[in-house]
Protein backbone atom coordinates (compact mmCIF):
# COMPACT_ATOMS: atom_id res chain seq x y z
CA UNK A 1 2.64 -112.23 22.15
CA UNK A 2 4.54 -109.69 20.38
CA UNK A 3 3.93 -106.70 18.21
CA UNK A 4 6.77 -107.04 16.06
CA UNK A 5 7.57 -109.13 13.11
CA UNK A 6 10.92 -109.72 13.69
CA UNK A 7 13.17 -111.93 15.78
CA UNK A 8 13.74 -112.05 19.19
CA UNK A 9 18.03 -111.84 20.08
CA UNK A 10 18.99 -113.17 23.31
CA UNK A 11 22.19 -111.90 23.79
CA UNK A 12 21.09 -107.85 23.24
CA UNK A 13 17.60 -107.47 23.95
CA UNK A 14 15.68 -105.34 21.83
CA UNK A 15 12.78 -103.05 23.43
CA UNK A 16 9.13 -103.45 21.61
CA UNK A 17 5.88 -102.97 22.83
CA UNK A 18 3.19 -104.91 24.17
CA UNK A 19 0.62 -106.62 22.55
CA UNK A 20 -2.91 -105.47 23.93
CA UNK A 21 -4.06 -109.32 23.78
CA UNK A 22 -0.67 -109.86 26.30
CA UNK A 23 -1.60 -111.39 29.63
CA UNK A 24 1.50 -109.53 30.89
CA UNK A 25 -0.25 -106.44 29.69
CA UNK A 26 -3.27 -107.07 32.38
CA UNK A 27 -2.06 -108.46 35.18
CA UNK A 28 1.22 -106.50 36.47
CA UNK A 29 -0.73 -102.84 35.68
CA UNK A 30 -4.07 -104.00 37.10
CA UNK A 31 -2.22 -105.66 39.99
CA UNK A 32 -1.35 -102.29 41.89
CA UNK A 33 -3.50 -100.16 39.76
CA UNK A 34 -0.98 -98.49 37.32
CA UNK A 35 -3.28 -98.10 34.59
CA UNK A 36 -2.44 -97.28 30.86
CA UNK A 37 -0.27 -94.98 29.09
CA UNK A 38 -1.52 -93.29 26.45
CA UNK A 39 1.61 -92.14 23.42
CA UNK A 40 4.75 -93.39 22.12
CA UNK A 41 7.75 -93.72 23.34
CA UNK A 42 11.24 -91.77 22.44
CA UNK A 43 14.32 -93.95 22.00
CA UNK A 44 15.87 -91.72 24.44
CA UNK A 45 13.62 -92.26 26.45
CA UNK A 46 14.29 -95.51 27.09
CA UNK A 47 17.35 -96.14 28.62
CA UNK A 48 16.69 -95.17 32.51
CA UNK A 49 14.72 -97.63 35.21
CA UNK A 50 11.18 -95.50 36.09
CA UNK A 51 8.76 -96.23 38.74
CA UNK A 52 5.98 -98.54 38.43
CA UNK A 53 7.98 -100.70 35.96
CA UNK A 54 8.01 -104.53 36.00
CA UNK A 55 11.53 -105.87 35.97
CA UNK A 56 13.71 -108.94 36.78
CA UNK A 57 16.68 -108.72 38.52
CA UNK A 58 19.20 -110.67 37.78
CA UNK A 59 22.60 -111.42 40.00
CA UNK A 60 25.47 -110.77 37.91
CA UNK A 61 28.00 -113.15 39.87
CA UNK A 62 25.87 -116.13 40.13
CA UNK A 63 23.54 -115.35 37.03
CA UNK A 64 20.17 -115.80 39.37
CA UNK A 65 17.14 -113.81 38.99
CA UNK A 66 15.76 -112.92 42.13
CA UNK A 67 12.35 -114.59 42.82
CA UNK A 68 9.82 -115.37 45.38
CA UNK A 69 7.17 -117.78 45.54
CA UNK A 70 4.15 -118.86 48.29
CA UNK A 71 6.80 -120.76 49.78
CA UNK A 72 7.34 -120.33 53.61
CA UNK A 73 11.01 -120.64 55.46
CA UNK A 74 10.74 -123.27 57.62
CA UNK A 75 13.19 -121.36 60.03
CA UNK A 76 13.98 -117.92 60.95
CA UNK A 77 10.69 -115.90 60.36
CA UNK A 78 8.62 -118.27 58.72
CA UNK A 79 7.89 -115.81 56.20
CA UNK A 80 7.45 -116.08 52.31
CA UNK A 81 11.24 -117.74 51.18
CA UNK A 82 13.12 -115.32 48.65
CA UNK A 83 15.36 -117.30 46.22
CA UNK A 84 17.16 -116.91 43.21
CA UNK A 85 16.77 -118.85 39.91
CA UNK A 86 18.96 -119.93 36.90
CA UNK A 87 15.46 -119.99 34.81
CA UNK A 88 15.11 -116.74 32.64
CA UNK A 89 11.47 -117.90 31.90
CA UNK A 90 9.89 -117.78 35.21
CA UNK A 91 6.90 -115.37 36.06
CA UNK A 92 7.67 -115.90 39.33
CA UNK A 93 10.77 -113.11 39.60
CA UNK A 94 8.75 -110.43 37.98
CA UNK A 95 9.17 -107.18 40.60
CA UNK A 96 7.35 -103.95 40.87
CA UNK A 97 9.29 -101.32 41.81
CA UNK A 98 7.68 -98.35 43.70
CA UNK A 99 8.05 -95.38 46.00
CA UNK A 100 8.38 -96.21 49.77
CA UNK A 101 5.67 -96.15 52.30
CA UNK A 102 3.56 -92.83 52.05
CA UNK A 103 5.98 -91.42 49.54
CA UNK A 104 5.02 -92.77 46.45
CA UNK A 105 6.83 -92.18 43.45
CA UNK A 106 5.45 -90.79 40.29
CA UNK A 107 5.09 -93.45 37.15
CA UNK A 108 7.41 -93.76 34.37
CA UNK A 109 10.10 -91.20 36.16
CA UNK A 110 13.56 -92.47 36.17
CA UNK A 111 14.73 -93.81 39.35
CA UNK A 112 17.56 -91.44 40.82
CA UNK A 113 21.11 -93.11 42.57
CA UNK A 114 19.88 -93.03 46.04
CA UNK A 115 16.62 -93.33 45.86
CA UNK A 116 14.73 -95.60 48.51
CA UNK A 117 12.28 -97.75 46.75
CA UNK A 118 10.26 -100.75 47.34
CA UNK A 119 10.35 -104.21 45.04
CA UNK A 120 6.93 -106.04 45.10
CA UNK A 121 6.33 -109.26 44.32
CA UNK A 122 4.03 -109.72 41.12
CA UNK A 123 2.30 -112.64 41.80
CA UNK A 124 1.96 -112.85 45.38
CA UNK A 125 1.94 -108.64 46.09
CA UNK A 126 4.23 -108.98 48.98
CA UNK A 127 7.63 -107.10 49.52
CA UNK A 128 11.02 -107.54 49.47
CA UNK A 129 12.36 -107.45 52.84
CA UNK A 130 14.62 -107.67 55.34
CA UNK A 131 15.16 -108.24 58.95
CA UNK A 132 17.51 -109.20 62.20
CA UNK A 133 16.78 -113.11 61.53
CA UNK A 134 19.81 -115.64 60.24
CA UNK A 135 19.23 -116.54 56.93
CA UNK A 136 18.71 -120.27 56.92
CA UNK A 137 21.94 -121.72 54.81
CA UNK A 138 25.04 -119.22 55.13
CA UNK A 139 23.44 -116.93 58.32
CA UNK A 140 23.60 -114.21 56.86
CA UNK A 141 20.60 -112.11 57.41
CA UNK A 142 17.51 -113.86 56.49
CA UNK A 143 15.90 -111.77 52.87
CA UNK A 144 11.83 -112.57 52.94
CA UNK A 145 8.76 -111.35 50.88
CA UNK A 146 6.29 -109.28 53.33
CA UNK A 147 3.26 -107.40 53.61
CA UNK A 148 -0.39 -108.16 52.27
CA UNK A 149 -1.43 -106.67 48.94
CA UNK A 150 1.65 -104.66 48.16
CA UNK A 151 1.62 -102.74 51.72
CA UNK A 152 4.22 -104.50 54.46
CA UNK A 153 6.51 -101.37 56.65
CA UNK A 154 9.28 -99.94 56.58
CA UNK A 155 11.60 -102.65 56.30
CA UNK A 156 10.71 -102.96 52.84
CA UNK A 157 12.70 -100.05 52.02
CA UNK A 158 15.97 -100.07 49.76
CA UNK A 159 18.51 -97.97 48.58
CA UNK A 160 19.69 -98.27 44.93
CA UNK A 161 23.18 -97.92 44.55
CA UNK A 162 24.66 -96.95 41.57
CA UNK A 163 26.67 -93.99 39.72
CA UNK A 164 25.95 -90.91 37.90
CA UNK A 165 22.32 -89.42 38.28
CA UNK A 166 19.69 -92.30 37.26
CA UNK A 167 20.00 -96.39 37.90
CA UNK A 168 20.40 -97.26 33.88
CA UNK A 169 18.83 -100.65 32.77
CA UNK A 170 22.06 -101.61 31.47
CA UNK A 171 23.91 -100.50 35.14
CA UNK A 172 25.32 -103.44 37.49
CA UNK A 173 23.49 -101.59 41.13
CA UNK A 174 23.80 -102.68 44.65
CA UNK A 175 20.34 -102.94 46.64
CA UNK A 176 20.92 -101.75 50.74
CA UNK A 177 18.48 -102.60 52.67
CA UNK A 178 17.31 -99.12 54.37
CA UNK A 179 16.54 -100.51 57.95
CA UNK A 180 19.95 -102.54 58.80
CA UNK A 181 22.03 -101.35 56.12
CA UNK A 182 22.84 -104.81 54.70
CA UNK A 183 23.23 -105.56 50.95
CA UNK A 184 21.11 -107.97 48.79
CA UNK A 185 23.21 -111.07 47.45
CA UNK A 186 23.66 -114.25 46.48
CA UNK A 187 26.61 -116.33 47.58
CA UNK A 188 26.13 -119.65 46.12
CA UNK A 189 24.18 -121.82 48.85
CA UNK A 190 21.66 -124.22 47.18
CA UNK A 191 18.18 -125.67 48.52
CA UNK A 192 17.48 -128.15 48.65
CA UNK A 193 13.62 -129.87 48.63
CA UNK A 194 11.14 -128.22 48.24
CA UNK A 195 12.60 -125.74 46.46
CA UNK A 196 15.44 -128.00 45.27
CA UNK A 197 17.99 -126.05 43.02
CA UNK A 198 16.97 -122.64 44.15
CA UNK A 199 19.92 -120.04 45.62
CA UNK A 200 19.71 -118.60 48.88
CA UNK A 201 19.49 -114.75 48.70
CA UNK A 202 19.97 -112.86 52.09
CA UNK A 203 21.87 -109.85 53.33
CA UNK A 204 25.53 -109.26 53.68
CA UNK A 205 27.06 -106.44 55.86
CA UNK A 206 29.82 -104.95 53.51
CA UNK A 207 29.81 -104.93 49.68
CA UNK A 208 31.10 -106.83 47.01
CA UNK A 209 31.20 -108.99 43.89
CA UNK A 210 27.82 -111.03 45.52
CA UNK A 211 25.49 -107.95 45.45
CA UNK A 212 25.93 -106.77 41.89
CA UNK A 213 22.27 -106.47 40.09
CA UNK A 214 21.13 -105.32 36.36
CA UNK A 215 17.71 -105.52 35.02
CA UNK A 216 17.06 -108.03 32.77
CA UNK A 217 13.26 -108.94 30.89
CA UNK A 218 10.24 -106.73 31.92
CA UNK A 219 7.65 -104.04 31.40
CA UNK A 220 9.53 -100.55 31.26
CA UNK A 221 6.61 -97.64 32.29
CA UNK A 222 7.37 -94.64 30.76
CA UNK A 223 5.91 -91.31 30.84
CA UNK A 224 2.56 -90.88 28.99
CA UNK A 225 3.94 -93.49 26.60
CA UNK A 226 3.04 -97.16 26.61
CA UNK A 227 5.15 -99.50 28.62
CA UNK A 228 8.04 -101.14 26.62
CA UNK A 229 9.35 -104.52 27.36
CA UNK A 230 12.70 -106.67 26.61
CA UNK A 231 11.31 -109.69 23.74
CA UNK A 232 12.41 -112.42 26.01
CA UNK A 233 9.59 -111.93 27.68
């Protein structure tokens, strides 16, 4: 539900706030206790990623959004499978971002270049995360969802990547992963049942074309304002 009359544009997203009868408006804030904003927004405002927002991430060389689902690899650690997914519609790639472990990050401030973050999962509260396992199509290293409740360790730690002083929703980023300084990307392997369709997303050692990521749809937090979200939502 929106709170706008007019129409939504696919191409350019516009920004407009959320409806208070919006189930997206209960369950991500409630979900890891952000709460509710209280004034408007400035347009300037609202160009910067900020802490406690709700984003997807989508993979600008494959056109993926990063996802996750209560969907175990079957190899490797046998932890909850991260994937990525042509479908722009899908609850299922909605991501939290937040401060690391014991250093949380204040909501609605604009994430810095450099700054180590966590992404957790909105539906299932784990984080993404990485570790010294082969991913199971290209070996790569094996990218999983971890933790209980939106508290794994400190392998769910990344470093945003990008240039000038704040990670801009409109900026192409690279995500290294803090603990073995690999890259999040996508390089084209499919699954196959049961998550038939679905892109394998692991870590790479080096950068490149694979591990380019921009925010797409979500719920922007900003501060003492309500949260703002893409209409595609």
């Amino acid at each position: 539900m929106l709170c706008d009359s007019g129409r939504a544009r696919m191409l350019r997203p516009r920004f407009l706030r959320l409806c208070p009868g919006s189930v997206l408006s209960l369950l991500p804030l409630v979900l890891l206790g952000l709460g509710w904003p209280s004034a408007e927004a400035r347009d300037s405002d609202l160009s910067s990623v900020t802490c406690g927002s709700l984003v997807k991430l989508l993979n600008t060389r494959h056109n993926v959004r990063l996802h996750s689902h209560d969907v175990k690899y079957g190899s490797g650690s046998g932890q909850q499978s991260v994937t990525g997914v042509d479908a722009a519609d899908d609850a299922n790639s909605y991501w939290q971002i937040r401060g690391k472990p014991g250093r949380p990050c204040t909501r609605g401030t604009p994430i810095k270049c450099g700054q180590h973050v966590r992404f957790t999962h909105m539906k299932t509260a784990r984080n993404l995360h990485s570790h010294h396992f082969s991913s199971p199509l290209s070996s790569n290293q094996e990218v999983s969802a971890f933790g209980e409740r939106g508290e794994g360790d400190d392998l769910d730690v990344w470093a945003v990547q990008c240039d000038g002083e704040h990670w801009e929703r409109d900026d192409s980023v690279r995500l290294k992963h803090v603990g073995t300084d690999v890259f999040l990307a996508v390089t084209g392997e499919t699954y196959g049942h049961p998550i038939r369709g679905q892109r394998e997303v692991h870590g790479m050692s080096v950068p490149g074309p694979h591990g380019l990521w921009r925010t797409m749809e979500g719920v922007f937090i900003q501060p003492s304002a309500e949260p703002m979200r893409h209409d595609e939502l």
